[in-house]
C-alpha atoms as a PDB file:
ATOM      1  CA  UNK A   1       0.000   0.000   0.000  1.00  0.00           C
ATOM      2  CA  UNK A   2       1.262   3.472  -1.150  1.00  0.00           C
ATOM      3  CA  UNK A   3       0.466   5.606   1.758  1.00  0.00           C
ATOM      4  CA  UNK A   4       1.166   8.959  -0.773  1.00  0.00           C
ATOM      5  CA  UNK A   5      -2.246   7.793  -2.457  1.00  0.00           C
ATOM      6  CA  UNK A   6      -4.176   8.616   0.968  1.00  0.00           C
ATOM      7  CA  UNK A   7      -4.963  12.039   2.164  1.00  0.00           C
ATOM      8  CA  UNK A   8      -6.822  12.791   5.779  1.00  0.00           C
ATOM      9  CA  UNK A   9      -9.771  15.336   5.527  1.00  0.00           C
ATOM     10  CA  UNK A  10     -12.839  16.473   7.586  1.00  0.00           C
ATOM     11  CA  UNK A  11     -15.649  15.227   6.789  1.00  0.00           C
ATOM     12  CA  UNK A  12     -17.781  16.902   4.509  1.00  0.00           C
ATOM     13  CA  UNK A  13     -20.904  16.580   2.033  1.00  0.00           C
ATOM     14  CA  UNK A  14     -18.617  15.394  -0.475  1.00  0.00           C
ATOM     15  CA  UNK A  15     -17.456  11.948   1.088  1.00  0.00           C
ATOM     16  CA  UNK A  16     -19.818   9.542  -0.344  1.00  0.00           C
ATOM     17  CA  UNK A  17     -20.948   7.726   2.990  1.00  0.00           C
ATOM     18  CA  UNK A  18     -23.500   4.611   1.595  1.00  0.00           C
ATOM     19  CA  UNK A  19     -20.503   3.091   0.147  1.00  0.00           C
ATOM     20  CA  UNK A  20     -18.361   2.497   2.972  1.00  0.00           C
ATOM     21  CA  UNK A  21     -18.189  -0.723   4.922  1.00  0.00           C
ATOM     22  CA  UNK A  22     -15.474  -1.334   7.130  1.00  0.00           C
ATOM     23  CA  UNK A  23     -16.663  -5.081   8.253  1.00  0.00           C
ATOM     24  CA  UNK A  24     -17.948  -3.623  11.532  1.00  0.00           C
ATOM     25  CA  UNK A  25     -21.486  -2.768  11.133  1.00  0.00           C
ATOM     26  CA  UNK A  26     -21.769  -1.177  14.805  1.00  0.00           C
ATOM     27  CA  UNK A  27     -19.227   0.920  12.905  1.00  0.00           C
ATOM     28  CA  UNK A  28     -20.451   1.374   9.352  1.00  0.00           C
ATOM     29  CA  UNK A  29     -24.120   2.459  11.030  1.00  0.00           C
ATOM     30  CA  UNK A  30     -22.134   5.271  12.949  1.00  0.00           C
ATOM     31  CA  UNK A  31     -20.481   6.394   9.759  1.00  0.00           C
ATOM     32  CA  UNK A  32     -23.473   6.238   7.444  1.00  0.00           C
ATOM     33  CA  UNK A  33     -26.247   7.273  10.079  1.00  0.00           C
ATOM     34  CA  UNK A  34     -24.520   9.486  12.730  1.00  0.00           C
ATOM     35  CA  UNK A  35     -20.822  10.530  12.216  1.00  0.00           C
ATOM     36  CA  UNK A  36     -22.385  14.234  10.130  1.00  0.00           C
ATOM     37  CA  UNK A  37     -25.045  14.641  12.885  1.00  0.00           C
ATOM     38  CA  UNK A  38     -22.777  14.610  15.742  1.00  0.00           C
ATOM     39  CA  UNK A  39     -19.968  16.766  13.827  1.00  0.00           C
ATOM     40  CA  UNK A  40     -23.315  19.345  13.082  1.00  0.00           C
ATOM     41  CA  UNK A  41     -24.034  19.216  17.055  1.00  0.00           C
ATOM     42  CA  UNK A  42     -20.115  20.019  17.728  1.00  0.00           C
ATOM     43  CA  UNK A  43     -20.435  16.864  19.878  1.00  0.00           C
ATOM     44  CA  UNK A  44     -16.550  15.926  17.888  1.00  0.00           C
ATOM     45  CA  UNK A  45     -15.234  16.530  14.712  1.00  0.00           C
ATOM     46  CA  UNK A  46     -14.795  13.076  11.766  1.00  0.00           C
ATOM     47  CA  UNK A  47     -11.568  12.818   9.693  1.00  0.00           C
ATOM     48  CA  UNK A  48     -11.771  10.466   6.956  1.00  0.00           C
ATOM     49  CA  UNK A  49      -8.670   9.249   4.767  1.00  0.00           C
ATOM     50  CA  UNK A  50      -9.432   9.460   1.002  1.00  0.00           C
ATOM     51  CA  UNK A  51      -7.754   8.030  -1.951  1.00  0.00           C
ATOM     52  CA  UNK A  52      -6.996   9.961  -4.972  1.00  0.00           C
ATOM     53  CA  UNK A  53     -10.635   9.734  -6.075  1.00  0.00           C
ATOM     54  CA  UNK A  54     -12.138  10.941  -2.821  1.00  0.00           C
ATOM     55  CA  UNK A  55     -13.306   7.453  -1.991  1.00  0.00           C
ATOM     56  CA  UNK A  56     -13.102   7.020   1.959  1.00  0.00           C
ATOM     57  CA  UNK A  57     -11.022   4.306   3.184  1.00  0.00           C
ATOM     58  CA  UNK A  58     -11.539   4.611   6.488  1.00  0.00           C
ATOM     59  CA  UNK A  59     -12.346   7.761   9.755  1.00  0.00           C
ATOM     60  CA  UNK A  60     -11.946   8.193  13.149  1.00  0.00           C
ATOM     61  CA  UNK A  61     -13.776  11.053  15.239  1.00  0.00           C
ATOM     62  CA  UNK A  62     -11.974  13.416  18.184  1.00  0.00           C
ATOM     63  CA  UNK A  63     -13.881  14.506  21.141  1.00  0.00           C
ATOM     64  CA  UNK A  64     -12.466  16.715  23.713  1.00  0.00           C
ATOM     65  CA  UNK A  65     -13.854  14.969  26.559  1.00  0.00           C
ATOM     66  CA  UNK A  66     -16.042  12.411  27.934  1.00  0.00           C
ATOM     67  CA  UNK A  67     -18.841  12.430  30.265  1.00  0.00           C
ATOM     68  CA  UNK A  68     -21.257  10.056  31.371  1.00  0.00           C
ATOM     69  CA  UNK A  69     -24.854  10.351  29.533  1.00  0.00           C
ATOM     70  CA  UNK A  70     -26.811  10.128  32.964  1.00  0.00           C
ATOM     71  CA  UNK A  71     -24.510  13.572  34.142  1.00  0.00           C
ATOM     72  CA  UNK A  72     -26.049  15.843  31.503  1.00  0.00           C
ATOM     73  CA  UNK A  73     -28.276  18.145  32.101  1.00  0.00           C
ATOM     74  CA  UNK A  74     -31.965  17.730  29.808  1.00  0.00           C
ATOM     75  CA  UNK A  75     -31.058  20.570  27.749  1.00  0.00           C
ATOM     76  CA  UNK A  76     -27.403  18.727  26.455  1.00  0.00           C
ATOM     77  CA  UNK A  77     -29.091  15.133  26.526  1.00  0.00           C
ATOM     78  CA  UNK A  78     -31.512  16.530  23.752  1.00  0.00           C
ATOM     79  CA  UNK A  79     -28.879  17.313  21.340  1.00  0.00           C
ATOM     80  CA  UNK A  80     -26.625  14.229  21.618  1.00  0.00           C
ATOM     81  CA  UNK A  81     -26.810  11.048  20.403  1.00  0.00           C
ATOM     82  CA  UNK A  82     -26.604   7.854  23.045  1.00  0.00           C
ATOM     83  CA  UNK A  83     -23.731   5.396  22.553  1.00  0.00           C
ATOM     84  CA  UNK A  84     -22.877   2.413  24.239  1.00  0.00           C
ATOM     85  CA  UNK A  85     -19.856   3.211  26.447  1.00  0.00           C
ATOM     86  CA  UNK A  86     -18.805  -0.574  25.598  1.00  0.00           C
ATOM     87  CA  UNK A  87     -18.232  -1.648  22.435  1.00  0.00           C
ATOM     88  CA  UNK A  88     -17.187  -5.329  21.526  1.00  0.00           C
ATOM     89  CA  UNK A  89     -15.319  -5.865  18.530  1.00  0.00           C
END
């Protein structure tokens, strides 16, 4: 694999999202579903590495921190998505 053929972007309308399957499908229902709904809400921001034709070959999100869902006040818990805290691969 050529790593120079790979570029990592935001996120953005362009990335075609119904395409992508990384084998997980806990994972490929975040990406398709929720990954642009949470990066709207400012709840993280999604990088996604491209090839040359903008195809997406795989993402990863940043958040700058972590609290539990149940600490939230009503206002925050409207906005946000629930997650498990657990995931097994």
């Amino acid at each position: 694999m050529n790593l120079s053929n790979y570029r990592i972007v935001l996120l953005d309308k362009s990335h075609d999202r119904k395409t992508f399957d990384c084998g997980n499908d806990i994972l490929n229902h975040y990406f398709t579903h929720q990954a642009s709904q949470d990066v709207k809400r400012r709840a993280n921001s999604c990088y996604v590495v491209v090839d040359k034709n903008n195809q997406v070959a795989g993402f990863y999100t940043l958040c700058s921190a972590s609290m539990p869902y149940h600490e939230l006040n009503d206002t925050l818990k409207k906005k946000l998505a629930r997650y498990r805290s657990c995931l097994r691969y």
